[in-house]
N, C-alpha and C. Protein backbone atom coordinates (compact mmCIF):
# COMPACT_ATOMS: atom_id res chain seq x y z
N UNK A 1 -108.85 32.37 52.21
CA UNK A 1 -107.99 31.24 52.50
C UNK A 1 -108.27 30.11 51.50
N UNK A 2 -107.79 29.14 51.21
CA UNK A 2 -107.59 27.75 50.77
C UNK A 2 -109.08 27.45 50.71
N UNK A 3 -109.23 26.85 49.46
CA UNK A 3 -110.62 26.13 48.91
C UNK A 3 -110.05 24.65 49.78
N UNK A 4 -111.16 24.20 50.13
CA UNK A 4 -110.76 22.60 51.18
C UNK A 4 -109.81 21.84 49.52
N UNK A 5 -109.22 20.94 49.23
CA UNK A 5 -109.21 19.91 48.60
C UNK A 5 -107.79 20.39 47.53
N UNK A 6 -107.26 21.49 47.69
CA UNK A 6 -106.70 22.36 46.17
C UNK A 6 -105.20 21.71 46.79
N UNK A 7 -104.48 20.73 45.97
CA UNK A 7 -103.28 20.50 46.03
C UNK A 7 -101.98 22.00 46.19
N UNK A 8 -101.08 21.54 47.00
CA UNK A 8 -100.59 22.69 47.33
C UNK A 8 -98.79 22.08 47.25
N UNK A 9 -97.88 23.39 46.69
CA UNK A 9 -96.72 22.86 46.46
C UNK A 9 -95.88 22.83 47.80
N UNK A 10 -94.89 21.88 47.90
CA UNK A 10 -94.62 21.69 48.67
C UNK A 10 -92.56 22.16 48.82
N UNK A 11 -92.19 23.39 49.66
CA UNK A 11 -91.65 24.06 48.94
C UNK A 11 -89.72 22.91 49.64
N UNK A 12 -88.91 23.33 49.06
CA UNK A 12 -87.83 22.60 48.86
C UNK A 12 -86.64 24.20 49.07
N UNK A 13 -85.41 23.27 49.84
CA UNK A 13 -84.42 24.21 50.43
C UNK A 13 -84.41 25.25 48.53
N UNK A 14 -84.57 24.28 47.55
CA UNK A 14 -84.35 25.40 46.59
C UNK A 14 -85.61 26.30 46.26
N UNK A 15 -86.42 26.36 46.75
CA UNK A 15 -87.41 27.38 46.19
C UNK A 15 -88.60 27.52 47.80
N UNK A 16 -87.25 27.65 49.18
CA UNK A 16 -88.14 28.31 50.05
C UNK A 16 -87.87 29.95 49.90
N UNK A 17 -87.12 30.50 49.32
CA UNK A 17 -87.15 32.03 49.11
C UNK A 17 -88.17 32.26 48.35
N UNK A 18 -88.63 31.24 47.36
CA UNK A 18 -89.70 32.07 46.74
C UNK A 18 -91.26 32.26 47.62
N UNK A 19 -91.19 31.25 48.05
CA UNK A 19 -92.22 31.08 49.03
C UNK A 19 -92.40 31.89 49.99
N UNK A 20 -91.40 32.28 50.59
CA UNK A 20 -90.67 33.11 51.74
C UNK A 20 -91.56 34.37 51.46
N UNK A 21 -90.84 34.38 50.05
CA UNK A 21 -91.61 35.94 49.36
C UNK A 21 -92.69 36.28 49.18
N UNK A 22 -93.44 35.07 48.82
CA UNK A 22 -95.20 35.61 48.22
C UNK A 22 -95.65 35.64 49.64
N UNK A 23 -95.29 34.94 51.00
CA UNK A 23 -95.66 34.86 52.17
C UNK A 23 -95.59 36.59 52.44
N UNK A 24 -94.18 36.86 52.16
CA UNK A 24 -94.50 38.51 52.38
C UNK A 24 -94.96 39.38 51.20
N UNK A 25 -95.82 39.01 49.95
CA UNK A 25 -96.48 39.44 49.15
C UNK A 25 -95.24 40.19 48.24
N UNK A 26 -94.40 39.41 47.89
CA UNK A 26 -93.06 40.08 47.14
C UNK A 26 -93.28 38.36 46.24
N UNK A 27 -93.05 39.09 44.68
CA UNK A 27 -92.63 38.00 44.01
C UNK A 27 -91.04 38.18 43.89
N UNK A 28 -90.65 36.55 43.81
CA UNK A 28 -89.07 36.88 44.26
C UNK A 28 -88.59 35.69 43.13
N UNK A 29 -87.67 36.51 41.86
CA UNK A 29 -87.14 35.82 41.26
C UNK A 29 -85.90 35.34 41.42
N UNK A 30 -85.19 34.61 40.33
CA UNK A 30 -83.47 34.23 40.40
C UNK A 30 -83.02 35.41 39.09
N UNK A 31 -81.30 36.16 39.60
CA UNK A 31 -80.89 36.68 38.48
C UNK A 31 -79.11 36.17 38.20
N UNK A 32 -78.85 35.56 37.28
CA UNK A 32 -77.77 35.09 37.24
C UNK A 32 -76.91 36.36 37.54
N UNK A 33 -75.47 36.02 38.15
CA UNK A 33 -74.82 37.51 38.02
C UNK A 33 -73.45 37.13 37.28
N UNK A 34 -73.66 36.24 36.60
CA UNK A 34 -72.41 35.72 35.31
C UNK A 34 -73.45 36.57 33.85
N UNK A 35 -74.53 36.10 33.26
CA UNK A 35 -74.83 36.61 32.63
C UNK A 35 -76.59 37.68 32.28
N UNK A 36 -76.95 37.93 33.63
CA UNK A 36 -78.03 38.19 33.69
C UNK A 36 -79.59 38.10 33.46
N UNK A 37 -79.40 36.88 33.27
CA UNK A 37 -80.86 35.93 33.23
C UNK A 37 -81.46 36.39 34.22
N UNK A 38 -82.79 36.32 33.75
CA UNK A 38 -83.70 36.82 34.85
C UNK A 38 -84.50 35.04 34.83
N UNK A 39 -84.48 34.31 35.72
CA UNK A 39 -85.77 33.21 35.35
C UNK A 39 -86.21 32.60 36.41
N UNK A 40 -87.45 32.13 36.20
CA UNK A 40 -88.07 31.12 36.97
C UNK A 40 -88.58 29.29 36.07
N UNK A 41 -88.60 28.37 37.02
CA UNK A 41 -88.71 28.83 38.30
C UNK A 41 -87.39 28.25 39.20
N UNK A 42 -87.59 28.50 40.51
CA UNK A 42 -86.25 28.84 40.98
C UNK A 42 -85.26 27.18 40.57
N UNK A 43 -84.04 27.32 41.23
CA UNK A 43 -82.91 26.16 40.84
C UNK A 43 -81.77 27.07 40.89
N UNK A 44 -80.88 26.03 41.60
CA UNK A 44 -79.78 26.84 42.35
C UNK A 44 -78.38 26.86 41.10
N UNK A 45 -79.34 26.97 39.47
CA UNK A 45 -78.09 27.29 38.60
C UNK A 45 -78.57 28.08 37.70
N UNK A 46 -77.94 28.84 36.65
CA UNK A 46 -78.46 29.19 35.71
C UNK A 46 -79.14 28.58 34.20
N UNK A 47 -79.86 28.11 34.29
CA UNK A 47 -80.79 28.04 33.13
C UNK A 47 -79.70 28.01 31.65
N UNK A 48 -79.35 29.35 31.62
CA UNK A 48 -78.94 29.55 30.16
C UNK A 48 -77.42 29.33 29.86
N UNK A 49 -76.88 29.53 31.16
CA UNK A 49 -74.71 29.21 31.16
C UNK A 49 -74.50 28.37 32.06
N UNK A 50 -75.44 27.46 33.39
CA UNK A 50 -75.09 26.75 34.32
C UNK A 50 -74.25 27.36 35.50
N UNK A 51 -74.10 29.05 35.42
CA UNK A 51 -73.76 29.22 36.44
C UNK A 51 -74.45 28.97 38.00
N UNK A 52 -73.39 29.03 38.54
CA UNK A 52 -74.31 28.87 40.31
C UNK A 52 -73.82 30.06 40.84
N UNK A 53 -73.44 31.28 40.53
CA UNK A 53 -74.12 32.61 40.87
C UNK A 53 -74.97 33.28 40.54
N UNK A 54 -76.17 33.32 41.77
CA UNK A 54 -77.32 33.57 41.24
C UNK A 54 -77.57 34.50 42.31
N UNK A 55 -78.58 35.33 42.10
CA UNK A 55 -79.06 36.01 43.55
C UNK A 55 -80.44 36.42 43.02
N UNK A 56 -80.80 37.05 44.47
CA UNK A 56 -82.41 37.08 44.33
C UNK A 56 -82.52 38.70 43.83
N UNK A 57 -84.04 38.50 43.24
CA UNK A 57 -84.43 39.68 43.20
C UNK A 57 -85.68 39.69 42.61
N UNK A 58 -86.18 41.13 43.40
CA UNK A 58 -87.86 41.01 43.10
C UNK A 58 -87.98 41.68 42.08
N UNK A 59 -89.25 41.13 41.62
CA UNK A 59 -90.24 41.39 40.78
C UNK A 59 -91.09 42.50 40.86
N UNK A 60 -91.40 42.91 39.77
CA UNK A 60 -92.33 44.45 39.55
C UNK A 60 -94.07 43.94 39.81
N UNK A 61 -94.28 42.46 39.63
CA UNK A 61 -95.38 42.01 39.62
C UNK A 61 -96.47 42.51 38.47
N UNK A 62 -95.84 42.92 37.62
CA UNK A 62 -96.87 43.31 36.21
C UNK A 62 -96.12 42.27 35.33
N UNK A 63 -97.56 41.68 34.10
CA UNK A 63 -96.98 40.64 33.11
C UNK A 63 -98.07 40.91 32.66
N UNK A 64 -97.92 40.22 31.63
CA UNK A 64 -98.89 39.71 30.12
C UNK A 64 -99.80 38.53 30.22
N UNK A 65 -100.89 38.12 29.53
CA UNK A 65 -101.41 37.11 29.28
C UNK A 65 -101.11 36.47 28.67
N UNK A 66 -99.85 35.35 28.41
CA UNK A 66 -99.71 34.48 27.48
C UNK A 66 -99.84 33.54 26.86
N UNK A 67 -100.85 33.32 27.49
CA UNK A 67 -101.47 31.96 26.93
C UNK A 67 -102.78 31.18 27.93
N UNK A 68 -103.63 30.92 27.70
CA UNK A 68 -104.72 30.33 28.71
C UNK A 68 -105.68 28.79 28.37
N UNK A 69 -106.21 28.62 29.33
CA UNK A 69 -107.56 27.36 29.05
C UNK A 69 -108.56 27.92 30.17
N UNK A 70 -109.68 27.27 29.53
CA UNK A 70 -110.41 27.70 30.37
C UNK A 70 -111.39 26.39 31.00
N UNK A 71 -110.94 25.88 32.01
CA UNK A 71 -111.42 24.93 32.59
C UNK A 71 -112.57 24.55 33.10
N UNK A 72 -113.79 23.76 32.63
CA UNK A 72 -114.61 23.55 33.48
C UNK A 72 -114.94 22.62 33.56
N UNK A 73 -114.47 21.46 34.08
CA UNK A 73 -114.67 20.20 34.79
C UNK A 73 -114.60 20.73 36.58
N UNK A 74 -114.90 20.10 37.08
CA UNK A 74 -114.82 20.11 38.49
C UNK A 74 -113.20 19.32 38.84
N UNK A 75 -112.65 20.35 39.57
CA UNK A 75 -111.70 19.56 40.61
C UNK A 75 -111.28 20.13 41.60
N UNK A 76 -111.10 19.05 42.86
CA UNK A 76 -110.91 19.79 44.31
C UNK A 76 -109.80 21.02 44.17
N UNK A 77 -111.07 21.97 44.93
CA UNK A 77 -110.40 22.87 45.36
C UNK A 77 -110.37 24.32 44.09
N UNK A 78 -110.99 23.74 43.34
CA UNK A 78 -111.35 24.54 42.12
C UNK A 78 -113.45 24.60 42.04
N UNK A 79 -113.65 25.78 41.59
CA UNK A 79 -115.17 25.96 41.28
C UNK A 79 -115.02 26.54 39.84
N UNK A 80 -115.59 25.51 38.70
CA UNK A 80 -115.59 26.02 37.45
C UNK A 80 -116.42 27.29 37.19
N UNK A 81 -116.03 27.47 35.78
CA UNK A 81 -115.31 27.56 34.97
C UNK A 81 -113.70 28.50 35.41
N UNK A 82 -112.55 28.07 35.05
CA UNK A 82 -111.50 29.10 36.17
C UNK A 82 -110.32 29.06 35.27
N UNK A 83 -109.27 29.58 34.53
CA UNK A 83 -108.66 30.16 33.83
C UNK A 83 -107.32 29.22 34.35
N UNK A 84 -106.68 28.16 33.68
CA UNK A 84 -105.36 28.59 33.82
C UNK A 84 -104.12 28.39 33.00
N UNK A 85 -103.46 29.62 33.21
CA UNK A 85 -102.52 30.36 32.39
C UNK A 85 -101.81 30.78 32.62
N UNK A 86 -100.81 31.11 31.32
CA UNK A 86 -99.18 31.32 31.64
C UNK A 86 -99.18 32.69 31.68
N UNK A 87 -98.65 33.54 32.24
CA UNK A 87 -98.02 34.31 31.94
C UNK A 87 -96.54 34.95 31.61
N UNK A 88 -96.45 36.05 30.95
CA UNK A 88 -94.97 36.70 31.00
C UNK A 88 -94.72 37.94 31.84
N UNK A 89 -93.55 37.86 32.68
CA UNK A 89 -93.32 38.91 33.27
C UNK A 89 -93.27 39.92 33.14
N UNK A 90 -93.04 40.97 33.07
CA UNK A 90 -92.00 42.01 32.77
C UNK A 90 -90.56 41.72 32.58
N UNK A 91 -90.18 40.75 33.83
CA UNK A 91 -88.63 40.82 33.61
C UNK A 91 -88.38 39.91 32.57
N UNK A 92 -89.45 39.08 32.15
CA UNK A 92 -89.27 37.97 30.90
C UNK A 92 -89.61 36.71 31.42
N UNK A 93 -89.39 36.27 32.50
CA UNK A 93 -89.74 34.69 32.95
C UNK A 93 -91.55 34.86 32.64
N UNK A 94 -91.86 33.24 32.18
CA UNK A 94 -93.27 33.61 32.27
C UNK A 94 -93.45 32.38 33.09
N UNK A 95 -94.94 31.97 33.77
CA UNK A 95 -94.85 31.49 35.32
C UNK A 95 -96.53 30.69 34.27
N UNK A 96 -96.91 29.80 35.26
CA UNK A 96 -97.74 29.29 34.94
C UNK A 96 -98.71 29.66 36.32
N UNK A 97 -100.11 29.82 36.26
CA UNK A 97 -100.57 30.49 37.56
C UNK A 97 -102.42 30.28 37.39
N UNK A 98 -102.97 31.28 37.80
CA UNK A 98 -104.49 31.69 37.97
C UNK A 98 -104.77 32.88 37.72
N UNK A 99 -106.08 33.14 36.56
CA UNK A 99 -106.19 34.45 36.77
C UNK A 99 -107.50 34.64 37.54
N UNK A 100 -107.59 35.69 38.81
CA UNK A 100 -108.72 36.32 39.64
C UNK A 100 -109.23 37.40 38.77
N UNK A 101 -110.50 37.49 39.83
CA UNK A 101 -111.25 39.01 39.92
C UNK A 101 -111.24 39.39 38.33
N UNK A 102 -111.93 38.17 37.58
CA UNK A 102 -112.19 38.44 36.47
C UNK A 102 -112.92 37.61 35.85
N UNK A 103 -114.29 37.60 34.91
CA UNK A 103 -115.03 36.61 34.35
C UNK A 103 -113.61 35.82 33.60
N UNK A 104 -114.34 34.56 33.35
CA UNK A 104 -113.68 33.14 32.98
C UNK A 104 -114.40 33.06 31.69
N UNK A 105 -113.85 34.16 30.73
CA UNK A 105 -114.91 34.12 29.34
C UNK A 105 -113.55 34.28 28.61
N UNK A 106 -113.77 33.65 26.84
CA UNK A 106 -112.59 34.62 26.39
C UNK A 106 -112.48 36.18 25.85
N UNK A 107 -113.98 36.57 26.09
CA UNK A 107 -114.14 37.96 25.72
C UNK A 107 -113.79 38.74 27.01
N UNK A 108 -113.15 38.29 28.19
CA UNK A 108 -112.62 38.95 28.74
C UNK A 108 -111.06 38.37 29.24
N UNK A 109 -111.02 37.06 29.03
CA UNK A 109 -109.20 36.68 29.09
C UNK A 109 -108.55 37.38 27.79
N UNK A 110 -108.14 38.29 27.50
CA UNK A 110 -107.66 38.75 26.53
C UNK A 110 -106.18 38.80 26.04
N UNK A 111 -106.10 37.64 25.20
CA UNK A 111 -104.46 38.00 25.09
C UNK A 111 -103.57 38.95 25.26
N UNK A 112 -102.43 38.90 26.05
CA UNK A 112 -101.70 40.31 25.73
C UNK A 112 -102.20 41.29 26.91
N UNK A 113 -103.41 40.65 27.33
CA UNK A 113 -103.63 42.06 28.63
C UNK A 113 -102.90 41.66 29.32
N UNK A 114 -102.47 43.17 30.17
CA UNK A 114 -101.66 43.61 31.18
C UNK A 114 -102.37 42.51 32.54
N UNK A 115 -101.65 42.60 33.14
CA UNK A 115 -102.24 41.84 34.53
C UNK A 115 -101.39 42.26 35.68
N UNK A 116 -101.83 41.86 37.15
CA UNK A 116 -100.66 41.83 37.94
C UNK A 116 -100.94 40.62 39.09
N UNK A 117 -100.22 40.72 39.77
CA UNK A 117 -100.19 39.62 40.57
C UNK A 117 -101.12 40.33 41.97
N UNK A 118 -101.57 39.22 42.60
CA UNK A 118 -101.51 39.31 43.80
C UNK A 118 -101.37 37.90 44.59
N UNK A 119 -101.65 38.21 45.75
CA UNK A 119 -100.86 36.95 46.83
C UNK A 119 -102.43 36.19 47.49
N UNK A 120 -102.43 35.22 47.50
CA UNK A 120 -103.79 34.60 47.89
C UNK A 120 -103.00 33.54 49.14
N UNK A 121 -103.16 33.71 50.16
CA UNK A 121 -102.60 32.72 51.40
C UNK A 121 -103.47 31.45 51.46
N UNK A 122 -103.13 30.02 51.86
CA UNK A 122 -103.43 29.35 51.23
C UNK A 122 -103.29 28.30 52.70
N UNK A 123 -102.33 28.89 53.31
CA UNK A 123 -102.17 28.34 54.87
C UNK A 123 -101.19 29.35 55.13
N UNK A 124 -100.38 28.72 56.50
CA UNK A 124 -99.96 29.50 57.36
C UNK A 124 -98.50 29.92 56.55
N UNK A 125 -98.44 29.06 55.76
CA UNK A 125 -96.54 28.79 54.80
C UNK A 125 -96.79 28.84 53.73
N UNK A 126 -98.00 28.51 53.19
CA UNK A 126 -97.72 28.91 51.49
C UNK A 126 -98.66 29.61 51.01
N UNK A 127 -98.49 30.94 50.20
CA UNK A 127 -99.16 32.00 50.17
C UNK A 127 -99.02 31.81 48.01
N UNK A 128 -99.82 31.37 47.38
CA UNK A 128 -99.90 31.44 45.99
C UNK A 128 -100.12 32.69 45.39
N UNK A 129 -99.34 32.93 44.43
CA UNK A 129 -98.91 34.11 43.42
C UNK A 129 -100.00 34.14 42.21
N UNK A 130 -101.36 34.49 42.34
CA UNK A 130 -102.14 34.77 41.38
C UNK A 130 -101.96 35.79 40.25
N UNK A 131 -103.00 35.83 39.31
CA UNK A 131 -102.81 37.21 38.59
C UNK A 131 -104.55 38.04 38.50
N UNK A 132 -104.53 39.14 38.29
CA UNK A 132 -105.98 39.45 37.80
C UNK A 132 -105.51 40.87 36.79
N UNK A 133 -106.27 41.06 36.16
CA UNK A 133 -106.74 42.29 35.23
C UNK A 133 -105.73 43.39 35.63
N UNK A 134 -104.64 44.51 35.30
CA UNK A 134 -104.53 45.52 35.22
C UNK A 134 -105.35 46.54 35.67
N UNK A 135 -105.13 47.11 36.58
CA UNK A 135 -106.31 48.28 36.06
C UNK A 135 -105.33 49.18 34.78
N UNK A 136 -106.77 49.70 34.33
CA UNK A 136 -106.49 50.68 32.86
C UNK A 136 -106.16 51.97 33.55
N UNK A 137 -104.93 52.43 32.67
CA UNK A 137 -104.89 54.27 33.04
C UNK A 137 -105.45 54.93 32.83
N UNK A 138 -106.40 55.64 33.19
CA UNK A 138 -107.41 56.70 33.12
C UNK A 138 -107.34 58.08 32.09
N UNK A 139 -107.79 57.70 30.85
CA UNK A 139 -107.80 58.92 30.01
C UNK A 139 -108.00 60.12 30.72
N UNK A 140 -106.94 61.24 30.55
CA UNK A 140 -107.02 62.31 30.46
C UNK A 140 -107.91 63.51 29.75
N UNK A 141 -108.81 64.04 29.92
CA UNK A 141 -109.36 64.99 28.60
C UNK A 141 -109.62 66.23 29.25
């Protein structure tokens, strides 16, 4: 659950589906259906043509490492040193987030690694969309 002190978003008629979703451990994007944008984060238009047909749809929950810091000052609700970074989806949106269940070194934040999400509950309504490490596919021999 929730480190005491960790500011928490506070979700809005436009982005309670996403919330909705990580609550049920589904990342849940926007996809235009004028020209098929996939993006986050949510807003009840399209990004790239301003359409307002949009609909939902989930996410594969695998992305990339695209970029990081590695933080160690102290702040509520955080225990240094702790990673945070953007990632890219699969479907292409990249999200700004946390990476878990992984040293906070850069010999192991590695650009470009695979990652995936998981869901860290945070209270009873808002459940945050982390990332940690891939596992690797297991050579064959």
């Amino acid at each position: 659950m929730a480190t005491p002190g960790r500011a928490l978003p506070q979700p809005t008629p436009e982005t309670q589906h996403f919330w909705d979703g990580t609550k049920a451990n589904q990342l849940l994007l926007q996809r235009c259906d004028e020209c098929s944008k996939v993006y986050f984060p949510p807003r009840p238009f399209c990004p790239v043509c301003a359409s307002r047909k949009v609909s939902i749809t989930k996410a594969s929950g695998k992305a990339k490492l695209h970029s990081y810091v590695i933080h160690h000052r102290p702040v509520p609700g955080f225990t240094p040193p702790y990673a945070i970074a953007v990632v890219e989806l699969d479907e292409g949106p990249r999200m700004m987030t946390n990476i878990v269940e992984c040293e906070q070194t850069p010999e192991k934040l590695v650009l470009d690694m695979a990652v995936e999400v998981v869901f860290e509950p945070q209270t009873d309504t808002i459940t945050l969309p982390l990332f940690r490490p891939a596992p690797t596919p297991s050579a064959k021999g």
